[in-house]
N, C-alpha and C. Protein backbone atom coordinates (compact mmCIF):
# COMPACT_ATOMS: atom_id res chain seq x y z
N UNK A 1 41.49 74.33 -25.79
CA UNK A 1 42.64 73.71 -26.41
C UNK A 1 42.60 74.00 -27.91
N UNK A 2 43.59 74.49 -28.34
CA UNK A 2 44.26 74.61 -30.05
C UNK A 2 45.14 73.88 -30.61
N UNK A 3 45.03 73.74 -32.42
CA UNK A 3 45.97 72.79 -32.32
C UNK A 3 47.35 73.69 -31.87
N UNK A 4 47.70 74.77 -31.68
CA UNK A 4 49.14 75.23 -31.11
C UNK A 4 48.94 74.85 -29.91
N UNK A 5 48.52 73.93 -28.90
CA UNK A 5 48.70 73.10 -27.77
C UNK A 5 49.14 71.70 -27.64
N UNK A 6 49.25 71.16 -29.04
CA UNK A 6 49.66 70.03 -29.40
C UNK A 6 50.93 69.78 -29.87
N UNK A 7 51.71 69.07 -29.09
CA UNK A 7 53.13 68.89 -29.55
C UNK A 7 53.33 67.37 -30.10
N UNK A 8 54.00 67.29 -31.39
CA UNK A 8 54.14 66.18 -32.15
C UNK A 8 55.70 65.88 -32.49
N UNK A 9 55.66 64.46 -32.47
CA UNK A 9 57.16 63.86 -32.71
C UNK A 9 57.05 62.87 -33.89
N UNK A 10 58.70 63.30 -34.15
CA UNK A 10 59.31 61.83 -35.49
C UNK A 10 60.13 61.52 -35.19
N UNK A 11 60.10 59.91 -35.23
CA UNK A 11 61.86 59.59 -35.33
C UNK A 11 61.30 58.42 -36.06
N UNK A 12 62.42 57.90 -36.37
CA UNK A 12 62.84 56.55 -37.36
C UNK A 12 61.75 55.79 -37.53
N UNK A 13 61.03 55.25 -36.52
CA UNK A 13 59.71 54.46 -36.83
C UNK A 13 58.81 54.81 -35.71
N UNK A 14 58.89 56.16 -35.30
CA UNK A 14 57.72 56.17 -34.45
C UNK A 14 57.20 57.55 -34.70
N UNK A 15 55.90 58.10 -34.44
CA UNK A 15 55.22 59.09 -34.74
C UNK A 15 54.43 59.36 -33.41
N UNK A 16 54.12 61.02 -33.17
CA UNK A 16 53.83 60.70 -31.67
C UNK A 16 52.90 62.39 -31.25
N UNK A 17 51.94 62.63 -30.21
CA UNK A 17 51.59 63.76 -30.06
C UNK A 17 51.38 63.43 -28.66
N UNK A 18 51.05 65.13 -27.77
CA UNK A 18 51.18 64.94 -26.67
C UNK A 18 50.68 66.32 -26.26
N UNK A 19 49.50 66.81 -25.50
CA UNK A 19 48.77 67.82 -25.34
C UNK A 19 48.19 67.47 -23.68
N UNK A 20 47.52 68.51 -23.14
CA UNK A 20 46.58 68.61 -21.83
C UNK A 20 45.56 68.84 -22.29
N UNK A 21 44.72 67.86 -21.67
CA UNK A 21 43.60 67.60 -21.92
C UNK A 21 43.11 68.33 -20.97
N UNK A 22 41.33 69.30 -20.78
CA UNK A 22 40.88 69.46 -19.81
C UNK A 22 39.72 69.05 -19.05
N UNK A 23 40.30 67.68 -18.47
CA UNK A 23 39.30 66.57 -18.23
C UNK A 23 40.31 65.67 -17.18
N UNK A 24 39.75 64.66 -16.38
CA UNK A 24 40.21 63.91 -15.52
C UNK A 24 40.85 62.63 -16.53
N UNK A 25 42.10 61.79 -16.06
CA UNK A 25 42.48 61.01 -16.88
C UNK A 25 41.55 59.47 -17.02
N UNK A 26 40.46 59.80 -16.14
CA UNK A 26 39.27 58.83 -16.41
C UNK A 26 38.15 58.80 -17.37
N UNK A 27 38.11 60.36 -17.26
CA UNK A 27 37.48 60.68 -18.66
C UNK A 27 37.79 60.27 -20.31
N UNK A 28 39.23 60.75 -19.93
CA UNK A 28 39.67 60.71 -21.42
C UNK A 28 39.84 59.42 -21.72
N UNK A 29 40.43 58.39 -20.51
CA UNK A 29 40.39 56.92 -20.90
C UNK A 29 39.28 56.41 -21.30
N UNK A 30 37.94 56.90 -20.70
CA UNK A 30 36.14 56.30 -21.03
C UNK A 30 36.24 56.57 -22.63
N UNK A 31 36.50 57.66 -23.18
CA UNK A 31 36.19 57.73 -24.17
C UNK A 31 37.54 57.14 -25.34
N UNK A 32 38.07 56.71 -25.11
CA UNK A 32 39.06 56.04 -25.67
C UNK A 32 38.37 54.16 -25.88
N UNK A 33 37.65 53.84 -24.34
CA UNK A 33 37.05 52.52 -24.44
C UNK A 33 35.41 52.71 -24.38
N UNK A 34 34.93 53.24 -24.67
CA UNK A 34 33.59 52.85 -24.91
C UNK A 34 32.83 53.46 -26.03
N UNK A 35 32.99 52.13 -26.98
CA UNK A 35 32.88 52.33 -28.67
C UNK A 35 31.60 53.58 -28.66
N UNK A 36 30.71 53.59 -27.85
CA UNK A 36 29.50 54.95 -28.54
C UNK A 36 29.83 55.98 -28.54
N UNK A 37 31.32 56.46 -27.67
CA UNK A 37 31.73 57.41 -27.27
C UNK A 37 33.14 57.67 -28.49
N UNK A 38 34.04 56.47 -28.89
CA UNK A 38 34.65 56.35 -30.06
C UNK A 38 34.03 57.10 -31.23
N UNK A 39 33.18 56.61 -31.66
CA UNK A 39 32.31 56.53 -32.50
C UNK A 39 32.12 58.75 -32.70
N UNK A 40 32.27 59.08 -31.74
CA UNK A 40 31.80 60.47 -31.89
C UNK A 40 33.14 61.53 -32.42
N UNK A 41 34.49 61.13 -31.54
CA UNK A 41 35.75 62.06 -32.05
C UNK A 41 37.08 60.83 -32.42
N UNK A 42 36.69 59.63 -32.94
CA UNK A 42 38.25 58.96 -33.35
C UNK A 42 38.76 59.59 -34.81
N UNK A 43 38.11 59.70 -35.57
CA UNK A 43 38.30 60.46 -36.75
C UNK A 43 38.25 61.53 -37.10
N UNK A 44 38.89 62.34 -38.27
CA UNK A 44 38.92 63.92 -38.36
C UNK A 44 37.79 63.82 -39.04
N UNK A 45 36.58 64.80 -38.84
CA UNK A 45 35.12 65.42 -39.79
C UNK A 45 36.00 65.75 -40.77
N UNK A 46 35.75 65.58 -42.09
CA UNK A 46 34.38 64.71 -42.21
C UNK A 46 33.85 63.14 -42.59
N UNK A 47 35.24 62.75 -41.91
CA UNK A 47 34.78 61.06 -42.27
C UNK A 47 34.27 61.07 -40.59
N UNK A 48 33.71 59.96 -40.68
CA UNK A 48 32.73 59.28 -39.35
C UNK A 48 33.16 57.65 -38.98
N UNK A 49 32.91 57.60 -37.96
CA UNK A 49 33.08 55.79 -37.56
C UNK A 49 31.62 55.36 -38.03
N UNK A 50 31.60 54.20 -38.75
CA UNK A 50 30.39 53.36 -38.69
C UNK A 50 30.01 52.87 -37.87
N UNK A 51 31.16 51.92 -37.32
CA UNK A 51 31.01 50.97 -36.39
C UNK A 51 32.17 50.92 -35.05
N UNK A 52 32.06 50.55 -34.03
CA UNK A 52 33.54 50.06 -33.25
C UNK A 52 32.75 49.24 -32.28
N UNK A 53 33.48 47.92 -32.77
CA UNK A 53 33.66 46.63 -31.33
C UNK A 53 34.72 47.02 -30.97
N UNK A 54 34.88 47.12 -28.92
CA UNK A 54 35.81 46.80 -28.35
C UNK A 54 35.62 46.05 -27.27
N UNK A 55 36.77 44.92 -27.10
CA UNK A 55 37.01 44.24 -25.88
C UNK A 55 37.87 44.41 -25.04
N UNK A 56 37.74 45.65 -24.22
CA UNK A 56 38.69 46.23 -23.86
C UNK A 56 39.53 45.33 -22.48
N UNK A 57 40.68 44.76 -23.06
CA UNK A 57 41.47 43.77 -21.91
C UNK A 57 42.17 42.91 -22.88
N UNK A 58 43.38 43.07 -21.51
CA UNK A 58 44.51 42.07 -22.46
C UNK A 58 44.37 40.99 -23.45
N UNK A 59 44.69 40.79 -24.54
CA UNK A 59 43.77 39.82 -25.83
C UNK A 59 42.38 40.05 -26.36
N UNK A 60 41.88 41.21 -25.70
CA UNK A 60 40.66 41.66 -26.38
C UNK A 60 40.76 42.33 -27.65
N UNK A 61 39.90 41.95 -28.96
CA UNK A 61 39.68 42.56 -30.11
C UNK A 61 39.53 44.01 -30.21
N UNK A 62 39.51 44.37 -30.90
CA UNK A 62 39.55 46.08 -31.24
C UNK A 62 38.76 46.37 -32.70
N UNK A 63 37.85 46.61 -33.09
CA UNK A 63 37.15 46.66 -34.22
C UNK A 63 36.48 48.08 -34.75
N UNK A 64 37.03 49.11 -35.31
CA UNK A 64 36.54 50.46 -35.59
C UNK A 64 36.69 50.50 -36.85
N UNK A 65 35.42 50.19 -37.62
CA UNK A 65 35.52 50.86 -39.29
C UNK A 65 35.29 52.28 -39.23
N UNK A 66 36.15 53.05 -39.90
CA UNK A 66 36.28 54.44 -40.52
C UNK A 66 35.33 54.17 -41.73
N UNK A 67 34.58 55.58 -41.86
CA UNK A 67 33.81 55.87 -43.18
C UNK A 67 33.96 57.43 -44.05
N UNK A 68 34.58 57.19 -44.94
CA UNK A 68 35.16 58.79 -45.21
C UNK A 68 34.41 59.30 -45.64
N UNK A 69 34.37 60.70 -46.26
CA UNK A 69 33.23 61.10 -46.54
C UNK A 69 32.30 60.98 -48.09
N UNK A 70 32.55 59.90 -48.72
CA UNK A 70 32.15 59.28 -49.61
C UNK A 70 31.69 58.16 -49.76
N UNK A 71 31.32 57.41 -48.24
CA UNK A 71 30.68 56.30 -47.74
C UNK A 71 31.72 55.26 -47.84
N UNK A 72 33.00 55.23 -48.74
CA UNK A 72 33.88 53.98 -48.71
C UNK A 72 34.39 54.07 -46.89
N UNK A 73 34.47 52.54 -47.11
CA UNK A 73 34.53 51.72 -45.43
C UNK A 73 35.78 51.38 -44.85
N UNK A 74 36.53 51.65 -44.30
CA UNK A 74 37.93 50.94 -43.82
C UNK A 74 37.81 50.37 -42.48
N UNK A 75 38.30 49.08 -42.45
CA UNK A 75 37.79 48.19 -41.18
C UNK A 75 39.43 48.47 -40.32
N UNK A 76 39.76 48.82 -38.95
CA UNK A 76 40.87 48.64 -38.90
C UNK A 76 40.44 47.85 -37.49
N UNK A 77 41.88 46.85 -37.19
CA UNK A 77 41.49 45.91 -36.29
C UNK A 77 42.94 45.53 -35.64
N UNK A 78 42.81 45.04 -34.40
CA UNK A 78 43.81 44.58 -33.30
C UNK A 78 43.43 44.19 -32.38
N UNK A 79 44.60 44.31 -31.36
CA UNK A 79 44.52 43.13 -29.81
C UNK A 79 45.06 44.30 -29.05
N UNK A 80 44.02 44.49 -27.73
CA UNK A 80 44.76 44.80 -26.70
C UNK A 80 46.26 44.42 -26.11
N UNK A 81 46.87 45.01 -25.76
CA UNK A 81 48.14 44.26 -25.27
C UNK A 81 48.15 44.67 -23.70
N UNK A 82 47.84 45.80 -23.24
CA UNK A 82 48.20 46.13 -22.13
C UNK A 82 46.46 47.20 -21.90
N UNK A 83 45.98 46.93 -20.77
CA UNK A 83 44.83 47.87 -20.23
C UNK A 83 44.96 48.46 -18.76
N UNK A 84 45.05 49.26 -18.64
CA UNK A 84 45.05 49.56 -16.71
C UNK A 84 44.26 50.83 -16.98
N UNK A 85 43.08 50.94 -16.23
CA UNK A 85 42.27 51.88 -16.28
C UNK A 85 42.73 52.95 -15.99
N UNK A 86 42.37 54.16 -16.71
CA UNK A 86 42.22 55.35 -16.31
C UNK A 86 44.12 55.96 -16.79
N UNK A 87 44.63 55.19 -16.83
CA UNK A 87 46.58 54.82 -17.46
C UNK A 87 46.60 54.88 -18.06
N UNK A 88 46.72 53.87 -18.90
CA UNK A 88 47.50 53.17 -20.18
C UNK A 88 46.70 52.58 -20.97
N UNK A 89 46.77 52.34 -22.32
CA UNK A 89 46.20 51.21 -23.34
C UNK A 89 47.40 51.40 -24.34
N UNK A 90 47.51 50.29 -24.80
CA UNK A 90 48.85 49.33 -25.66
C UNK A 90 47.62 48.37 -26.30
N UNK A 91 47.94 48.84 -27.68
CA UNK A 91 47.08 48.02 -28.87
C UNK A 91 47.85 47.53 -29.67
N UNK A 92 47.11 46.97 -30.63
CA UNK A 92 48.81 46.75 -31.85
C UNK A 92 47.62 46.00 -33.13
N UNK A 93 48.01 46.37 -34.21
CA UNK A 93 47.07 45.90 -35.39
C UNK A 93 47.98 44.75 -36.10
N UNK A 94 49.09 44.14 -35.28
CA UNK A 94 49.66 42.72 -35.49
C UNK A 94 49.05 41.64 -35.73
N UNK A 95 48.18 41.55 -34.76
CA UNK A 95 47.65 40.49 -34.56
C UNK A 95 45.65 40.92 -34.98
N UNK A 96 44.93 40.14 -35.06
CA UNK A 96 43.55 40.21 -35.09
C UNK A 96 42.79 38.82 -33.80
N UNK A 97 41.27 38.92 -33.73
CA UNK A 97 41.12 38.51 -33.02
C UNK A 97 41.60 36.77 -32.42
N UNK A 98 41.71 36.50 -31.68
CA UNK A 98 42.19 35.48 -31.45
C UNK A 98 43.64 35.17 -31.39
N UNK A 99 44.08 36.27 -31.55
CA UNK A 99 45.63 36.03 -31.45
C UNK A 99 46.19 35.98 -32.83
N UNK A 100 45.40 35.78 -33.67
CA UNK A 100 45.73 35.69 -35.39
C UNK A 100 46.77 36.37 -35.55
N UNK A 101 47.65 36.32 -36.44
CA UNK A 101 48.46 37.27 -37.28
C UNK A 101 47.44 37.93 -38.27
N UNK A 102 47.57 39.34 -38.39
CA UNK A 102 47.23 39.97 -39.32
C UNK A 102 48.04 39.88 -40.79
N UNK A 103 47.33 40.19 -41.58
CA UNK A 103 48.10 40.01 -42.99
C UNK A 103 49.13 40.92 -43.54
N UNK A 104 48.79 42.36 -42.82
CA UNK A 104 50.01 43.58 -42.52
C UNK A 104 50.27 43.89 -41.46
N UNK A 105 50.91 44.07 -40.84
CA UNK A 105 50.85 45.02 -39.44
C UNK A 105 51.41 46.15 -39.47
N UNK A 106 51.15 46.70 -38.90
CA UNK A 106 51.56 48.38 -39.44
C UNK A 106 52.00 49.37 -38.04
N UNK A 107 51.65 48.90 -36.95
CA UNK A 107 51.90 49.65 -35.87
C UNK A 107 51.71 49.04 -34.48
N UNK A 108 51.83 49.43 -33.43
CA UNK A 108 51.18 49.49 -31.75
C UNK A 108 50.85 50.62 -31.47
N UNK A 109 50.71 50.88 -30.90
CA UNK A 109 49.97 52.39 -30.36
C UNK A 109 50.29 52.04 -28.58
N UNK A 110 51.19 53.07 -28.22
CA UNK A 110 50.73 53.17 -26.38
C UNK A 110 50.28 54.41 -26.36
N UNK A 111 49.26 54.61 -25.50
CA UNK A 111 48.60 55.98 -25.06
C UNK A 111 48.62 55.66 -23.28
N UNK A 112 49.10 57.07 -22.80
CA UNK A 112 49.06 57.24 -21.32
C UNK A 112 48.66 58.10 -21.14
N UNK A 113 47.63 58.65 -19.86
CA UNK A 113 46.94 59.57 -19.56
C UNK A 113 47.06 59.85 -17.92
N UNK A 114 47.91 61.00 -18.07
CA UNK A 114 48.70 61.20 -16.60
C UNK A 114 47.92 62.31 -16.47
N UNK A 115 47.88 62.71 -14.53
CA UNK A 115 47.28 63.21 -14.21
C UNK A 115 48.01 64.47 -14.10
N UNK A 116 47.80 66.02 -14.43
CA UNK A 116 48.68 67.02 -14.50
C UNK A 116 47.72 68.36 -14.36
N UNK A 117 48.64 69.67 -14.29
CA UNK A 117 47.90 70.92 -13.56
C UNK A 117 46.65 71.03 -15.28
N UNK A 118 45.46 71.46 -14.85
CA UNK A 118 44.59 71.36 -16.14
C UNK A 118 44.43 70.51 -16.99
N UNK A 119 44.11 69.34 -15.81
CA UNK A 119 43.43 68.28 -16.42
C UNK A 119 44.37 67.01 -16.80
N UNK A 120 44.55 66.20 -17.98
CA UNK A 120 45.21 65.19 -18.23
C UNK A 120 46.88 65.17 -19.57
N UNK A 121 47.62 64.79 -19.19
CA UNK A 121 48.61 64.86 -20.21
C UNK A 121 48.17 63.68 -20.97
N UNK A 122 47.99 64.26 -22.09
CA UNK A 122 47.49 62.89 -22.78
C UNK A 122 48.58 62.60 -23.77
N UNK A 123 48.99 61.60 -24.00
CA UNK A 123 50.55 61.20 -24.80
C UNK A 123 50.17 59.68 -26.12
N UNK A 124 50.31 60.01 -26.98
CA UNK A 124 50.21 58.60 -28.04
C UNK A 124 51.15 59.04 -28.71
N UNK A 125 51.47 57.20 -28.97
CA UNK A 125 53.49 56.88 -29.03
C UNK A 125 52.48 55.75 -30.05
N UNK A 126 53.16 56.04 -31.32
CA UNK A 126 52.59 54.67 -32.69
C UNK A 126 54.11 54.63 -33.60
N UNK A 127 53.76 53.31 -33.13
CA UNK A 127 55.44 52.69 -33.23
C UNK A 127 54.95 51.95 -34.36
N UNK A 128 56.37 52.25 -35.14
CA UNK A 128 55.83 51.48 -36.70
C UNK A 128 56.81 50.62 -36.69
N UNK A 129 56.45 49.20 -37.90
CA UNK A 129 56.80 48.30 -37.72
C UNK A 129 58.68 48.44 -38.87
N UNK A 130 58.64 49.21 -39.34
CA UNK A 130 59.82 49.91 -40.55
C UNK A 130 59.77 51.50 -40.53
N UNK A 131 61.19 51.49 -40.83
CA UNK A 131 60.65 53.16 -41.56
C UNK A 131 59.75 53.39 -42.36
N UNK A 132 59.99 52.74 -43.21
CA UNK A 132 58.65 52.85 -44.30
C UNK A 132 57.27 53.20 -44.31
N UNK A 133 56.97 51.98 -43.31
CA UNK A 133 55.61 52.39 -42.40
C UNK A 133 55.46 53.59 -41.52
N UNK A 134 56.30 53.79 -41.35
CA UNK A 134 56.27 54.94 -40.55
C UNK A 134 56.07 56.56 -41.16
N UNK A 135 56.83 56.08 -42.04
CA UNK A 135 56.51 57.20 -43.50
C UNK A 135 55.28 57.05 -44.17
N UNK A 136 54.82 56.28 -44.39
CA UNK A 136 53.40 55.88 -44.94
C UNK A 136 52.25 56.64 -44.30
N UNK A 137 52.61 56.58 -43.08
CA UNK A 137 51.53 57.18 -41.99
C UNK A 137 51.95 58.74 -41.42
N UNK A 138 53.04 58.86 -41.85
CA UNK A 138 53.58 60.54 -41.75
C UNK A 138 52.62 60.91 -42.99
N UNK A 139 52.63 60.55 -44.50
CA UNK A 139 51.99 60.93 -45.76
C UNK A 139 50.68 60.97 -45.51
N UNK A 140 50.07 60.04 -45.00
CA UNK A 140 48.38 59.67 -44.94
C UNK A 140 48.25 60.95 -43.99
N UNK A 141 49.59 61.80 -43.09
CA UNK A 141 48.66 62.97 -42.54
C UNK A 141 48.31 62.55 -40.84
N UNK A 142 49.19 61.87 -39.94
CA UNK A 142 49.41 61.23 -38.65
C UNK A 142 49.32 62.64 -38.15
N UNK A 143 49.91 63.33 -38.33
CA UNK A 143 50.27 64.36 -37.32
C UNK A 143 48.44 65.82 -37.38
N UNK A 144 48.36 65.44 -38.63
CA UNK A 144 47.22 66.87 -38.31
C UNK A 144 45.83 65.68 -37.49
N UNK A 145 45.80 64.46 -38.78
CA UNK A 145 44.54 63.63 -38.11
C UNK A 145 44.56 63.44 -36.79
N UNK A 146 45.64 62.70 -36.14
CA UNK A 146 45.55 62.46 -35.01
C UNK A 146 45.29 63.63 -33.96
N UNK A 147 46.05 65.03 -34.57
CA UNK A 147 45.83 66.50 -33.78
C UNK A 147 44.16 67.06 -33.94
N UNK A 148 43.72 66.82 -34.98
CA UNK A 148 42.29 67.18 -35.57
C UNK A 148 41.44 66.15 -34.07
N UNK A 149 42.22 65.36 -33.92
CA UNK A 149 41.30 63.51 -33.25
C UNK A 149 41.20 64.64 -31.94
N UNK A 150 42.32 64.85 -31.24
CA UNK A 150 43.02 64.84 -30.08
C UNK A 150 41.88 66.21 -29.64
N UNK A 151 41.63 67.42 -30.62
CA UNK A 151 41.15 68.14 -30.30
C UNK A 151 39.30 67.84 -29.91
N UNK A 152 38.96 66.95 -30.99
CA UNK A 152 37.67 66.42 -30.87
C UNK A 152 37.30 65.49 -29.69
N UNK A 153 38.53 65.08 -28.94
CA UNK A 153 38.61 63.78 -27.96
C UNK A 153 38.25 65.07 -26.70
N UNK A 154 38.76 66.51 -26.76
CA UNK A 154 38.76 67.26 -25.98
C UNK A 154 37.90 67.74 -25.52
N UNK A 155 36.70 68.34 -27.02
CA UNK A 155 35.45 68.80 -26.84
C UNK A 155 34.47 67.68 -26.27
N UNK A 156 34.91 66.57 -26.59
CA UNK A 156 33.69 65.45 -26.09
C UNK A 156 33.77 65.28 -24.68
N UNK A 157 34.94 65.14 -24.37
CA UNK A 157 35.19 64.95 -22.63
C UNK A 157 34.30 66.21 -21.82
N UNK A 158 34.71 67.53 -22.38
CA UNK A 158 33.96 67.95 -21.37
C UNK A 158 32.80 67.73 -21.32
N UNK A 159 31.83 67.13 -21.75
CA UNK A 159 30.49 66.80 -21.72
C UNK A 159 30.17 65.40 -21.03
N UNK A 160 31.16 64.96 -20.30
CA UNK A 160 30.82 63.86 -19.60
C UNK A 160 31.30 63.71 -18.18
């Protein structure tokens, strides 16, 4: 897989990519929920995850600090909304643990992982809460990071 295998979308408040994965859609879901496996391709090299708590299930926390490559820390955090194995995950950084309101919210995220010829269609849909936000995260670079992610999510699968 290249990034010319990755197809990316804009509209008004949503930002979006969508590639075949070559891996079972159980795979790619494992490594989506099990933080040691996070921890290896959620971010573009050369920043790294420090850390990720997840509780993966409806109202479960979501906890992945990013570390860029200058050691500064970014904690980002949410609530499951929706889990069905090996499917779907629906997050949203609205809320924090316990149902809290967060102090910004900035997005949801649905990711689906359908089963297709060579492996998995893997699809993430990050729905912003304004245009604005949505632009914010077009600038910060949504479309290569998440494509940079998508490719690293690729190489890791086959090894499991």
């Amino acid at each position: 897989m290249t990034l010319d295998d990755i197809s990316t979308t804009s509209t008004a408040k949503e930002l979006g990519l969508s590639c075949v994965i070559p891996a079972t859609p159980e795979k790619v879901f494992r490594a989506w929920t099990d933080p040691e496996l996070v921890k290896v391709w959620y971010v573009p090299a050369p920043w790294s995850v420090a850390s990720a708590t997840l509780d993966v299930r409806p109202g479960g926390r979501s906890l992945i600090v990013m570390r860029s490559p200058d050691g500064q820390e970014f904690p980002a955090q949410g609530v499951y909304l929706e889990v069905v194995p090996g499917k779907r995950l629906v997050f949203t950084d609205a809320f924090v643990s316990g149902w809290e309101v967060s102090e910004k919210p900035f997005m949801t995220v649905t990711l689906t992982f359908e089963p297709c010829e060579g492996g998995t269609r893997y699809t993430a849909r990050v729905q912003h809460w304004s245009e604005q936000s949505r632009a914010e995260h077009e600038e910060m670079g949504f479309h290569e990071g998440w494509s940079q992610c998508a490719l690293q999510l690729a190489e890791l699968v086959k090894t499991l």
